[in-house]
Each structure stands twice: as C-alpha cells, then as structure tokens.
PDB file of N, CA and C in Angstrom:
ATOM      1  N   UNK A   1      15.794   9.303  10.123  1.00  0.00           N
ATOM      2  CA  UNK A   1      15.080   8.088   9.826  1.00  0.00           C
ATOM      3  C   UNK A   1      15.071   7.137  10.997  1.00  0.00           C
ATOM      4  N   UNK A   2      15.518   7.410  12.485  1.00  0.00           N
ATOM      5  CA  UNK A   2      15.586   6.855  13.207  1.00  0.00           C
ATOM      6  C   UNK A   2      14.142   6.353  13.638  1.00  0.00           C
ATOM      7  N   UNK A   3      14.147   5.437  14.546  1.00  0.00           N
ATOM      8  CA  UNK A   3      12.881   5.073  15.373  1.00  0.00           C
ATOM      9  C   UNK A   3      12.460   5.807  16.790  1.00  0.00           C
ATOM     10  N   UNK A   4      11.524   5.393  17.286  1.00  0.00           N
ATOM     11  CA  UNK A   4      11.125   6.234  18.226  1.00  0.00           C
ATOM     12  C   UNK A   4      10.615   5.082  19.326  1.00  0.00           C
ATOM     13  N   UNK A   5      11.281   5.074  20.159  1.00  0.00           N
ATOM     14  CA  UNK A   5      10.860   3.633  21.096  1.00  0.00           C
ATOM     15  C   UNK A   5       9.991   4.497  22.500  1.00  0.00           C
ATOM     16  N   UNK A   6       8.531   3.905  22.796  1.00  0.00           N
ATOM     17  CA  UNK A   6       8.034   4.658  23.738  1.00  0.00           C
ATOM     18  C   UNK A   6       8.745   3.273  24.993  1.00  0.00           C
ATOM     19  N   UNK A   7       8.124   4.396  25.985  1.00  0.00           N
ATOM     20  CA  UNK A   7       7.908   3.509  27.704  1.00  0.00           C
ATOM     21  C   UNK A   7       7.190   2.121  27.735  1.00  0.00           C
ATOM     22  N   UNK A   8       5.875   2.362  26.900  1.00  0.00           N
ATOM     23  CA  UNK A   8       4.699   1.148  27.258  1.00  0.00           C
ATOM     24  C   UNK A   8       5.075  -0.010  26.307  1.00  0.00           C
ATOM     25  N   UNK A   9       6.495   0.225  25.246  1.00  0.00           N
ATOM     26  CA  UNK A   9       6.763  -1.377  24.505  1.00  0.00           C
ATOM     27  C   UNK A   9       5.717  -1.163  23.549  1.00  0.00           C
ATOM     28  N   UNK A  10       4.738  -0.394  22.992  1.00  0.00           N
ATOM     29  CA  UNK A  10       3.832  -0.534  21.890  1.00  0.00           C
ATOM     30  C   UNK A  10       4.444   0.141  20.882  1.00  0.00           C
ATOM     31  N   UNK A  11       4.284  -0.686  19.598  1.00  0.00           N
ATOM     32  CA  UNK A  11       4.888   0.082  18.113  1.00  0.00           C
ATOM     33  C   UNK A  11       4.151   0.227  17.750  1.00  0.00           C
ATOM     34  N   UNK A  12       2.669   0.441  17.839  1.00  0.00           N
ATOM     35  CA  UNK A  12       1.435   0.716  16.905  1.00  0.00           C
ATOM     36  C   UNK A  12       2.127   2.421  16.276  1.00  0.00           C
ATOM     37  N   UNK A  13       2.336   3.289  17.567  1.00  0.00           N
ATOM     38  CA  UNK A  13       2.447   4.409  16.884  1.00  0.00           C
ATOM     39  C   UNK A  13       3.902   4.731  16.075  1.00  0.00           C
ATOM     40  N   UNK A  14       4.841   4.344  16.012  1.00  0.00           N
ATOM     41  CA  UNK A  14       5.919   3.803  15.405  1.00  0.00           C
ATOM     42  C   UNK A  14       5.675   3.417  13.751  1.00  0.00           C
ATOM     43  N   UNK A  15       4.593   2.645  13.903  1.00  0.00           N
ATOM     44  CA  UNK A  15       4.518   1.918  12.713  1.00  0.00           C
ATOM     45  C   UNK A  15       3.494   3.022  12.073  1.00  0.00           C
ATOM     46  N   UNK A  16       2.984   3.554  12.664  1.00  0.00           N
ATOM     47  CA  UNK A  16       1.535   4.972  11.417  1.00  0.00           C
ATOM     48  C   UNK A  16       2.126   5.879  11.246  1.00  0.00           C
ATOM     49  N   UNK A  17       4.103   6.207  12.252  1.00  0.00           N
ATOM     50  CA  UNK A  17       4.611   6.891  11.482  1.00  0.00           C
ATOM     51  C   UNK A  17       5.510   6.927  10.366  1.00  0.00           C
ATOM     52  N   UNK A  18       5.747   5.542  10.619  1.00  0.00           N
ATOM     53  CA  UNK A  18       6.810   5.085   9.390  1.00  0.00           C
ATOM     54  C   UNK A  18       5.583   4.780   7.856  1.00  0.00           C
ATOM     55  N   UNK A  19       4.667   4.622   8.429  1.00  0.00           N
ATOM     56  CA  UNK A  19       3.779   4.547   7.062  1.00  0.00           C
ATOM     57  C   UNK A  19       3.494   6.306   6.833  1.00  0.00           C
ATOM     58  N   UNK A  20       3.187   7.184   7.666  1.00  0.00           N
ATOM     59  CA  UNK A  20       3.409   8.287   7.218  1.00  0.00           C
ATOM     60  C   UNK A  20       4.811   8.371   6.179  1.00  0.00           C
ATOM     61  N   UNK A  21       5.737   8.355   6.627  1.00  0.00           N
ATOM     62  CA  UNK A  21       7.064   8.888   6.162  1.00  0.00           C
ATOM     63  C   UNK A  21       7.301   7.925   4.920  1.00  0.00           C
ATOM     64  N   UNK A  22       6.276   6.305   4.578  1.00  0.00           N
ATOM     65  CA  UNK A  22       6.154   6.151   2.978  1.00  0.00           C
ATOM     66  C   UNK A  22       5.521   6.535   1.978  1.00  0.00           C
ATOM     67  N   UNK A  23       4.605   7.357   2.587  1.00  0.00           N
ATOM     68  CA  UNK A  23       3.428   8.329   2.381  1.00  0.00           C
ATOM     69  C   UNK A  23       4.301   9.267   1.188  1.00  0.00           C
ATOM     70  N   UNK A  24       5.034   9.841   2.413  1.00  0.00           N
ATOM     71  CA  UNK A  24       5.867  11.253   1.858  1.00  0.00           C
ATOM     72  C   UNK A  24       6.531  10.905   0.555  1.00  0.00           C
ATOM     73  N   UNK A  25       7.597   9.544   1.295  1.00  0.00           N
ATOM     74  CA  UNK A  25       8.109   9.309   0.004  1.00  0.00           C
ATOM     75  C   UNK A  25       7.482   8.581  -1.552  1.00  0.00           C
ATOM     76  N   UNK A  26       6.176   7.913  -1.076  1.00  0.00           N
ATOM     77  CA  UNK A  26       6.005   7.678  -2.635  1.00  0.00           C
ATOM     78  C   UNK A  26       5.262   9.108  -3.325  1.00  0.00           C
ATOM     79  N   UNK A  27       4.549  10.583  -2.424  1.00  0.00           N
ATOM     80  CA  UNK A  27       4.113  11.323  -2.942  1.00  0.00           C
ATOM     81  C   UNK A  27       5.656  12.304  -3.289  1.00  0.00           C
ATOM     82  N   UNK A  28       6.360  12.195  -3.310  1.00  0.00           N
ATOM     83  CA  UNK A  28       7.548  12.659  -3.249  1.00  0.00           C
ATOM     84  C   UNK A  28       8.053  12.291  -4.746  1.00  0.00           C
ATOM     85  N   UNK A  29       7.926  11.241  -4.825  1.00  0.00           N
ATOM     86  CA  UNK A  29       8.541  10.282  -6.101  1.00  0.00           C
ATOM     87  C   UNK A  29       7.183  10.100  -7.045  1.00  0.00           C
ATOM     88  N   UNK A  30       6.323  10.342  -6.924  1.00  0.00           N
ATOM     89  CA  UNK A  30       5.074  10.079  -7.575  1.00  0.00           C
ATOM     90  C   UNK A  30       5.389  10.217  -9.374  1.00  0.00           C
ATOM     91  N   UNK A  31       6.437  11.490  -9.689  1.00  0.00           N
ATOM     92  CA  UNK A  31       6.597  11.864 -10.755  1.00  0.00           C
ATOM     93  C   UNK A  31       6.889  10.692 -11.625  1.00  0.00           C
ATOM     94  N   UNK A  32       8.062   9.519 -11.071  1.00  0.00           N
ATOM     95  CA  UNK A  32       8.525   8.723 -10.956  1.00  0.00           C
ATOM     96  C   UNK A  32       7.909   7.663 -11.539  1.00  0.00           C
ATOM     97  N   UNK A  33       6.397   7.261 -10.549  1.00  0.00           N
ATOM     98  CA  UNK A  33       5.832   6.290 -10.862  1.00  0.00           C
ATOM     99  C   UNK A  33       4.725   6.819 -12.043  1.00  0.00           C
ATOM    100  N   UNK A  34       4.526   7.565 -12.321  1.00  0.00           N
ATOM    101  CA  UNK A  34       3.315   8.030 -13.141  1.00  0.00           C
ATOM    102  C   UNK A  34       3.742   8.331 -14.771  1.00  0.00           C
ATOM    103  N   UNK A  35       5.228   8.269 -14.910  1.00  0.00           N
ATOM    104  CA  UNK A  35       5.502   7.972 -16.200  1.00  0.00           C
ATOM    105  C   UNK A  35       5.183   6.628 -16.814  1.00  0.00           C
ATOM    106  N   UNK A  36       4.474   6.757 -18.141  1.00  0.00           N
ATOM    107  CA  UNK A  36       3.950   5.586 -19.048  1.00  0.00           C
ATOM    108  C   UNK A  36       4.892   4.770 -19.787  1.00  0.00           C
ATOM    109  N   UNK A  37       5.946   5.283 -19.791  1.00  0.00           N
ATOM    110  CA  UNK A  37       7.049   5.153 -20.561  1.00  0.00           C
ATOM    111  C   UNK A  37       7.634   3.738 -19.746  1.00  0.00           C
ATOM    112  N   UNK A  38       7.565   4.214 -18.437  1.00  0.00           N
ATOM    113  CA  UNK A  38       8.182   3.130 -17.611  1.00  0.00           C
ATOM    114  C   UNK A  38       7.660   1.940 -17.440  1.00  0.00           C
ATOM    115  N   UNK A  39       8.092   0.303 -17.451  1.00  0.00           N
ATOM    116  CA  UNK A  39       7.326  -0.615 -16.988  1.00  0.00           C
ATOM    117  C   UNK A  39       6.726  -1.028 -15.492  1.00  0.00           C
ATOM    118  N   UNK A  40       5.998  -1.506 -15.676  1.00  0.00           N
ATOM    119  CA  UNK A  40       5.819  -2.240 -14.170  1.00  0.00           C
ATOM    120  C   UNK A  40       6.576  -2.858 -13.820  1.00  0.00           C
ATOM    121  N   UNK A  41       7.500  -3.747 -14.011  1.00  0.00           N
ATOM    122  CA  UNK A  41       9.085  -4.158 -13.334  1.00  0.00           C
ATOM    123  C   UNK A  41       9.811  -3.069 -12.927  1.00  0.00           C
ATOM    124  N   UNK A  42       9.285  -2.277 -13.651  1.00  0.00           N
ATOM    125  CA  UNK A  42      10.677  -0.819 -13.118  1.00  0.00           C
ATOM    126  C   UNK A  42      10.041   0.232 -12.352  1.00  0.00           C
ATOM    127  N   UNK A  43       8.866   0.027 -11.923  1.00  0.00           N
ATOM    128  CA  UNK A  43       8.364   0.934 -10.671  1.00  0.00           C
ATOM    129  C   UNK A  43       8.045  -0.145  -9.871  1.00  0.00           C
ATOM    130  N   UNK A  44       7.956  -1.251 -10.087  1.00  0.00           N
ATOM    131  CA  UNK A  44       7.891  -2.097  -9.029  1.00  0.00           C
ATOM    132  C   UNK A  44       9.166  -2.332  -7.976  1.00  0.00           C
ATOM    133  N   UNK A  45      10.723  -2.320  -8.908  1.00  0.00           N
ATOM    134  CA  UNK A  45      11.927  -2.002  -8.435  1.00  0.00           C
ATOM    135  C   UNK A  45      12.125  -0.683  -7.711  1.00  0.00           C
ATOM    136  N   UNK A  46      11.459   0.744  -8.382  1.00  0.00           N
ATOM    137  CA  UNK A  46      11.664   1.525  -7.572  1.00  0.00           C
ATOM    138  C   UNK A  46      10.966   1.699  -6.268  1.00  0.00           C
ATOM    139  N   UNK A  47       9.563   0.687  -5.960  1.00  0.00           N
ATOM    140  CA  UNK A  47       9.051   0.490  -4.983  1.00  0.00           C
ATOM    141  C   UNK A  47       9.748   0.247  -3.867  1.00  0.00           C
ATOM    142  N   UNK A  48      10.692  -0.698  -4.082  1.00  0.00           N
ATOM    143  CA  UNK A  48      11.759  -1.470  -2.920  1.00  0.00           C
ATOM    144  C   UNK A  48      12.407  -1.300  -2.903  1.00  0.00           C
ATOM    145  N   UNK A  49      13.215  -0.022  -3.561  1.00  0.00           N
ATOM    146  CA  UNK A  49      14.483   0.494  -3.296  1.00  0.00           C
ATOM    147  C   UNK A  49      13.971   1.999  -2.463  1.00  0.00           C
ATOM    148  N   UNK A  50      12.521   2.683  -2.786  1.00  0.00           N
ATOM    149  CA  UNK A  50      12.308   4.318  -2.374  1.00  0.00           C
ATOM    150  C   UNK A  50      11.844   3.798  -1.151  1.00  0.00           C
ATOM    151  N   UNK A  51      10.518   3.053  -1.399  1.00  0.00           N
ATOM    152  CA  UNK A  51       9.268   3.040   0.029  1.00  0.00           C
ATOM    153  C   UNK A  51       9.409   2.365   0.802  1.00  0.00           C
ATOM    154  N   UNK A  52       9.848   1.092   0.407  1.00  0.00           N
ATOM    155  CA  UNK A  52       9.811   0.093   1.183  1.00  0.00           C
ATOM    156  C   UNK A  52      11.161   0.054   2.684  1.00  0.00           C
ATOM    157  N   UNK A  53      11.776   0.651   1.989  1.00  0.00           N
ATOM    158  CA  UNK A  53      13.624   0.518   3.439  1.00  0.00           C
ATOM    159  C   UNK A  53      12.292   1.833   3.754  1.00  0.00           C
ATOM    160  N   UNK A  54      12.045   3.115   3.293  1.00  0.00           N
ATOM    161  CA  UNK A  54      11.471   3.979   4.248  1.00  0.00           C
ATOM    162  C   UNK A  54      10.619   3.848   5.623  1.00  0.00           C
ATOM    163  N   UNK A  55       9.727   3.012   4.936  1.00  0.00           N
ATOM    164  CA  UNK A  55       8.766   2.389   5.865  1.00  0.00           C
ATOM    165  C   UNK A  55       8.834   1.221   6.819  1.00  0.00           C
ATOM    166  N   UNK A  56      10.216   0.275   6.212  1.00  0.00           N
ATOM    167  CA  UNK A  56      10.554  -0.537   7.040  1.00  0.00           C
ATOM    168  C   UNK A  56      11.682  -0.520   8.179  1.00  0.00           C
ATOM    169  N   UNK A  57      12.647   0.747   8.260  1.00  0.00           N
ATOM    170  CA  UNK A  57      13.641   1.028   8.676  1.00  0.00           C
ATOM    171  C   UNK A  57      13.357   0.677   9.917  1.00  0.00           C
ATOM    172  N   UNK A  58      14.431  -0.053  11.242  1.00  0.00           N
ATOM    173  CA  UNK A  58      14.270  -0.043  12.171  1.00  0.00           C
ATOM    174  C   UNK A  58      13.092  -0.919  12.561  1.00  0.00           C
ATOM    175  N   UNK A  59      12.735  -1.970  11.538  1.00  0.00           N
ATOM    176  CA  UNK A  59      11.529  -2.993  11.921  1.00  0.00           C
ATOM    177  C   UNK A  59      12.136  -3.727  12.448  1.00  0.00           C
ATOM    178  N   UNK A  60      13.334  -4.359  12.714  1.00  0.00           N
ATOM    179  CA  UNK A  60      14.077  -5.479  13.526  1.00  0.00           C
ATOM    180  C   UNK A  60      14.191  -5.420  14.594  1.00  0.00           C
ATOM    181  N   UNK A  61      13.773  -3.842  14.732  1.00  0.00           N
ATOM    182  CA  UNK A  61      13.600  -4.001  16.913  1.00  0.00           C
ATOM    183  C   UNK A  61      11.658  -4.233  16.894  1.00  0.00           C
ATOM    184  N   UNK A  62      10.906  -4.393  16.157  1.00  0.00           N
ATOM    185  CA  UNK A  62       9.629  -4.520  16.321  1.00  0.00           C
ATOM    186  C   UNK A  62      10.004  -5.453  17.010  1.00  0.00           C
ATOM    187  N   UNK A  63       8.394  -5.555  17.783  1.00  0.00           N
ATOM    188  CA  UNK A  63       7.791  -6.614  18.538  1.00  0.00           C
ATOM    189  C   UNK A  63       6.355  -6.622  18.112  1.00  0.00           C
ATOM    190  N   UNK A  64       5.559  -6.764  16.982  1.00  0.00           N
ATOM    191  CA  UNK A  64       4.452  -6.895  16.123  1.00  0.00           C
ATOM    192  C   UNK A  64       3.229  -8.190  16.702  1.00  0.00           C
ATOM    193  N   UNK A  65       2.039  -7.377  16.850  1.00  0.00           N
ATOM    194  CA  UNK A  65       1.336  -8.556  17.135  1.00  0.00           C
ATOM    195  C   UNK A  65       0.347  -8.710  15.362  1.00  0.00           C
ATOM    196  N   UNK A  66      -0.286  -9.609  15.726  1.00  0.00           N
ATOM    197  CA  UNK A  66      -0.949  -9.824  13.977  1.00  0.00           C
ATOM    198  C   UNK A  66      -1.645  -8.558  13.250  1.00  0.00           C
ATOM    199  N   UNK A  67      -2.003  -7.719  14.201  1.00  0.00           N
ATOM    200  CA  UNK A  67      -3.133  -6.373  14.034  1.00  0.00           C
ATOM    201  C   UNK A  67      -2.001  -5.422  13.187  1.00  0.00           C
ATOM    202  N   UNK A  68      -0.927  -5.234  14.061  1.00  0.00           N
ATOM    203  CA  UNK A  68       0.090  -4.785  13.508  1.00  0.00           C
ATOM    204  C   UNK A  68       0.893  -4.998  12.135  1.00  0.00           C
ATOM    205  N   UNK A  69       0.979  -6.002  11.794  1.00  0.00           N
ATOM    206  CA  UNK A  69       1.834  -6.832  10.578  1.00  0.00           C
ATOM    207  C   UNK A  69       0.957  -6.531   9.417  1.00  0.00           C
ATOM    208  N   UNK A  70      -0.783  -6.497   9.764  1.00  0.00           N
ATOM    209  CA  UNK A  70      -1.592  -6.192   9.017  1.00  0.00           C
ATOM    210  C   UNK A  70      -1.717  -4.969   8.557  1.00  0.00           C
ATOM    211  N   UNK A  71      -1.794  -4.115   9.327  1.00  0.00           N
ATOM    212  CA  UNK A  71      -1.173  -2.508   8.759  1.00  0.00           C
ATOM    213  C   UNK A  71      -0.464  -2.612   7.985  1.00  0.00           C
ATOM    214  N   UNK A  72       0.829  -3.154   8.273  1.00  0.00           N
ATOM    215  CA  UNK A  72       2.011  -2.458   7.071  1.00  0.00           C
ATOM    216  C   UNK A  72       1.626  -3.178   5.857  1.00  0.00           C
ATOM    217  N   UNK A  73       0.826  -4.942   5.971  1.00  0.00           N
ATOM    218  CA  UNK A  73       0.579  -5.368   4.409  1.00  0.00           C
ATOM    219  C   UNK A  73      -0.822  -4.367   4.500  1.00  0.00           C
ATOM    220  N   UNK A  74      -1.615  -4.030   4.836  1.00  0.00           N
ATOM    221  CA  UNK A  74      -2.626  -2.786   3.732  1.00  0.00           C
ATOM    222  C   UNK A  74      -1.581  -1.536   3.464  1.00  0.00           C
ATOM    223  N   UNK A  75      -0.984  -0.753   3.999  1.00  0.00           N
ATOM    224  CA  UNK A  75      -0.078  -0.245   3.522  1.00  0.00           C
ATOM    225  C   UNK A  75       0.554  -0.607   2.172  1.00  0.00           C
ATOM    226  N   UNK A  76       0.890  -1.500   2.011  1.00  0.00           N
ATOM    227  CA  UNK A  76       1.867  -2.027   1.002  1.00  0.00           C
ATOM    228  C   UNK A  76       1.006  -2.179  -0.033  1.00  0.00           C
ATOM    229  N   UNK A  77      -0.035  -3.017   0.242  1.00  0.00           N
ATOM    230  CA  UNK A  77      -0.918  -3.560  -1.205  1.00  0.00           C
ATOM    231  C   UNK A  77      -1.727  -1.904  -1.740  1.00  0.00           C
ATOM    232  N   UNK A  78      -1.996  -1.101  -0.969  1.00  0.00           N
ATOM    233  CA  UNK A  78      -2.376  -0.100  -1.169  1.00  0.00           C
ATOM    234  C   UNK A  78      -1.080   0.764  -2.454  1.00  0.00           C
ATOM    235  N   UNK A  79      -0.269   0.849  -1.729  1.00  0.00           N
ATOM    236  CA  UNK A  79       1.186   1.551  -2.323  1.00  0.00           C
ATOM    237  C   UNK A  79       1.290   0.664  -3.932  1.00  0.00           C
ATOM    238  N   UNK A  80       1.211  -0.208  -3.871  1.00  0.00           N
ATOM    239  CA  UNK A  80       1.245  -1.348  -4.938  1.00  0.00           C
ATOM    240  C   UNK A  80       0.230  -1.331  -6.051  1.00  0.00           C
ATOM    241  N   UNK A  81      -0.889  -0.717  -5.376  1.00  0.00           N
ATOM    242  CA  UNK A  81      -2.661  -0.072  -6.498  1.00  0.00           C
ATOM    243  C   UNK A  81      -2.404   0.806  -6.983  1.00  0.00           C
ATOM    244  N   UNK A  82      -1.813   1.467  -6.171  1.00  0.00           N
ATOM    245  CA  UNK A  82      -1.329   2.596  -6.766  1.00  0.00           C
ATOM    246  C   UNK A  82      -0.522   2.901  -8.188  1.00  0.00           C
ATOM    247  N   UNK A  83       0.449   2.278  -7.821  1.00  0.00           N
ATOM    248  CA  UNK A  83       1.339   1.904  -8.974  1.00  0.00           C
ATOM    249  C   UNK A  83       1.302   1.196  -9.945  1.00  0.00           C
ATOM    250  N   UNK A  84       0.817   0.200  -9.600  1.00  0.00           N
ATOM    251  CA  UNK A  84       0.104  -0.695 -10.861  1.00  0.00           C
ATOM    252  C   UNK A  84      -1.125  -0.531 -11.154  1.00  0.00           C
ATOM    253  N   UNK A  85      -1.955  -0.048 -10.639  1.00  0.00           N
ATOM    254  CA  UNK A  85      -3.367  -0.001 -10.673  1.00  0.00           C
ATOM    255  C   UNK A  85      -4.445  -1.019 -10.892  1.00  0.00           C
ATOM    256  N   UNK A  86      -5.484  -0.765 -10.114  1.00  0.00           N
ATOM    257  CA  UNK A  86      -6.273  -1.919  -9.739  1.00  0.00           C
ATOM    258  C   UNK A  86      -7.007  -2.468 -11.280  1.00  0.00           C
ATOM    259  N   UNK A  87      -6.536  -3.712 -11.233  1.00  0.00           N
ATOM    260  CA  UNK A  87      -7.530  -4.730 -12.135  1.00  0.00           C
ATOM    261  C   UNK A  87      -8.891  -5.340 -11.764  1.00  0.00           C
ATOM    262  N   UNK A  88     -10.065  -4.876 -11.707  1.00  0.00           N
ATOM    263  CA  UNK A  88     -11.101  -5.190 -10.721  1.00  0.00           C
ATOM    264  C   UNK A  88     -11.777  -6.518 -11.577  1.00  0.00           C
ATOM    265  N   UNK A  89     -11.671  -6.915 -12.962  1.00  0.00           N
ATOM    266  CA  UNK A  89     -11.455  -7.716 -13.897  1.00  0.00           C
ATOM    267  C   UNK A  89     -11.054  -8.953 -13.037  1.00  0.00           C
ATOM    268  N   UNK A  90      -9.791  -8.599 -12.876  1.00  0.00           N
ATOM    269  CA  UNK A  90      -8.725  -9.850 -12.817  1.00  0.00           C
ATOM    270  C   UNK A  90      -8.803 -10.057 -11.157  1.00  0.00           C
ATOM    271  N   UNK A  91      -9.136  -9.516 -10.160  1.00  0.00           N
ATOM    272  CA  UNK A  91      -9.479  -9.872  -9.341  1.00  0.00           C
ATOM    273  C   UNK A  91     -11.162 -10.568  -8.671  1.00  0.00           C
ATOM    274  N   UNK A  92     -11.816 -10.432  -9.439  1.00  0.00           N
ATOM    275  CA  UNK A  92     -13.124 -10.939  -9.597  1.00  0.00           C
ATOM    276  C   UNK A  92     -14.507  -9.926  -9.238  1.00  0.00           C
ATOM    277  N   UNK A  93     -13.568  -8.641  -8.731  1.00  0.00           N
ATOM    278  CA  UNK A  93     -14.442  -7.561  -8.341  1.00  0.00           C
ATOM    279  C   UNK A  93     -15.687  -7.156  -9.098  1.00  0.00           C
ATOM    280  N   UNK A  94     -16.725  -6.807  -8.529  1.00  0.00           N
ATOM    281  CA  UNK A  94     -17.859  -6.134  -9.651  1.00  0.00           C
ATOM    282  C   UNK A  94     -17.611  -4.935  -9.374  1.00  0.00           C
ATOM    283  N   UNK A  95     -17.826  -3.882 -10.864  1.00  0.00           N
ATOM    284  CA  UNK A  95     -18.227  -2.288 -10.348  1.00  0.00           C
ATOM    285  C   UNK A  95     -19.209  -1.755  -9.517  1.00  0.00           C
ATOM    286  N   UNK A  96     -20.248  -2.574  -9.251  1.00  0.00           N
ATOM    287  CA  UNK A  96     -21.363  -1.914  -8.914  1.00  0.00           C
ATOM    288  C   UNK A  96     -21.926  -2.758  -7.514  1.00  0.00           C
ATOM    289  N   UNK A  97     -22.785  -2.338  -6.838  1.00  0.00           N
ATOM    290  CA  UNK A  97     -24.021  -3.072  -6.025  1.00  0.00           C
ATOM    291  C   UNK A  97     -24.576  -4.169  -6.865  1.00  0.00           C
ATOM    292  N   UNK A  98     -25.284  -3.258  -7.966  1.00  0.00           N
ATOM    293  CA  UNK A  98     -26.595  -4.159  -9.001  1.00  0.00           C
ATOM    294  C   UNK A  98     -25.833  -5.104  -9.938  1.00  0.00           C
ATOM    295  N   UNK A  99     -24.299  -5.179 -10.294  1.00  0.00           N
ATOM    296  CA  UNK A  99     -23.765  -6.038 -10.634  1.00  0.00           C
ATOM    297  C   UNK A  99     -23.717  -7.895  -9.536  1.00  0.00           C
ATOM    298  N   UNK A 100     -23.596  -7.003  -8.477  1.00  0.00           N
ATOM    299  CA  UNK A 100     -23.730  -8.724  -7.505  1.00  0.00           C
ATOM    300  C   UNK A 100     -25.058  -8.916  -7.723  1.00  0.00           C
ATOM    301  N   UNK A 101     -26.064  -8.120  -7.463  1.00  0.00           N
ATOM    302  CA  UNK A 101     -27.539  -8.863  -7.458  1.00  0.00           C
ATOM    303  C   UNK A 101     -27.944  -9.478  -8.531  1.00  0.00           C
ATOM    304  N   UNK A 102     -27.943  -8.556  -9.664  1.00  0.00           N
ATOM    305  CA  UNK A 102     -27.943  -8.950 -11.142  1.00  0.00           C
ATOM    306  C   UNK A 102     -29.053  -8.103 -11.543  1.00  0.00           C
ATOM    307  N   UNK A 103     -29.378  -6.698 -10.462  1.00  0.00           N
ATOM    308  CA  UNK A 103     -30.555  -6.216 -10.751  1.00  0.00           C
ATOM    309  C   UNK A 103     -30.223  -5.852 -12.347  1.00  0.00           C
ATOM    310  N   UNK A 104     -29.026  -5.416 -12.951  1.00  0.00           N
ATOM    311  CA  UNK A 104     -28.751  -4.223 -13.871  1.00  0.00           C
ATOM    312  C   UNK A 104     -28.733  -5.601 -14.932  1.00  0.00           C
ATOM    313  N   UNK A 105     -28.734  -6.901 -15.006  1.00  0.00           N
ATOM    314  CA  UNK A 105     -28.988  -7.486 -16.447  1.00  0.00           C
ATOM    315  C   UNK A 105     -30.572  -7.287 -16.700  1.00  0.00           C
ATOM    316  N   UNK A 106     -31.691  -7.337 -15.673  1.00  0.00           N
ATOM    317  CA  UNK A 106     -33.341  -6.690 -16.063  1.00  0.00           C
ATOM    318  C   UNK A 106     -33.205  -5.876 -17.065  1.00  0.00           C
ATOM    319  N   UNK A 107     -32.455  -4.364 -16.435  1.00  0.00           N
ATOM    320  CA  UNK A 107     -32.520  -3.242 -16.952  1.00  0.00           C
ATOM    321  C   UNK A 107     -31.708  -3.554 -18.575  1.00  0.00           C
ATOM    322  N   UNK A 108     -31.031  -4.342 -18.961  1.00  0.00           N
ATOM    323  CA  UNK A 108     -30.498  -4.757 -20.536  1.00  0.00           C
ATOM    324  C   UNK A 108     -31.597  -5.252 -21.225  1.00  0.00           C
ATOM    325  N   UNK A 109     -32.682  -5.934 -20.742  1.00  0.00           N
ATOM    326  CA  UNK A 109     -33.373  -6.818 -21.713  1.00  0.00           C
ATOM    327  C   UNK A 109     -34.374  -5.942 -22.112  1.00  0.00           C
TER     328      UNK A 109
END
C-alpha cells in the first residue's frame, strides 16, 4: 500500500493509482454494499473504514494542485452514487433532453 514518489514531484499519476486500488477495493467489497438489509449509515461507515484509508494512504506527502484535489472528490462522489444511489429527484436533475425544453409536455396534451 505504499506510495510511489516519481523524479518530476508530480502526483497526478500516484493519485489514478490510488483511485485504481479504491476501485479494487469497493469492487472487492461490492457484496457488502449491495445488501438491502443494510442501511445507508452502515455502508456509508463501511465506505471510510474499506475505500477511503485505501485511496487516501500516503496523501500527507501530496503536494496537490486544485485539478488534482478534484479527482479524488469525483472519485469519491462517484463511490458514494454508487452506494447510495443517485436521487435525480432530489437533486433537481431531469431524465431526459425534452424534459429541459418541455418538448415532451406537447406530446401529453
């Protein structure tokens, strides 16, 4: 689980492998999160105890510029859809194209 420090001081590739290796582990644990039985407090806990040290291990020697920091939060909110699954409702999302235009209320009347 160590890090991998290059010559040129850049963690870009550092950081797509540690998001690889949360990859592994939430497809690893997937069994985990995909029980119904379980709440969302309790795969949200197993979030930050499996993926999160995985993917973050060895971030205290980063040197992160904003491009960077942004990866690991799409990473995360991604990992997080996953598990909880997207409310497109509750975020204000439409399903469709013809939902923003409003072509598809025509097609109701």
């Amino acid at each position: 689980m160590g890090t991998q420090n290059s010559n040129d001081k850049s963690v870009e590739e550092e950081i797509q492998r540690r998001i690889l290796v949360g990859n592994r582990t939430y497809f690893a644990a997937i069994s985990l999160f995909r029980i119904r039985l379980s709440s969302r407090a309790t795969k949200i806990i197993l979030y930050k105890t499996l993926i999160r040290p995985a993917v973050l291990c060895g971030a205290e020697g980063w040197t992160v510029t904003e491009r960077e920091e942004q990866t690991v939060l799409i990473f995360e909110r991604e990992i997080l859809r996953r598990i909880c699954g997207a409310k497109y409702e509750k975020w204000g999302m439409q399903k469709s194209n013809e939902s923003r235009t409003g072509r598809d209320e025509q097609w109701r009347k």
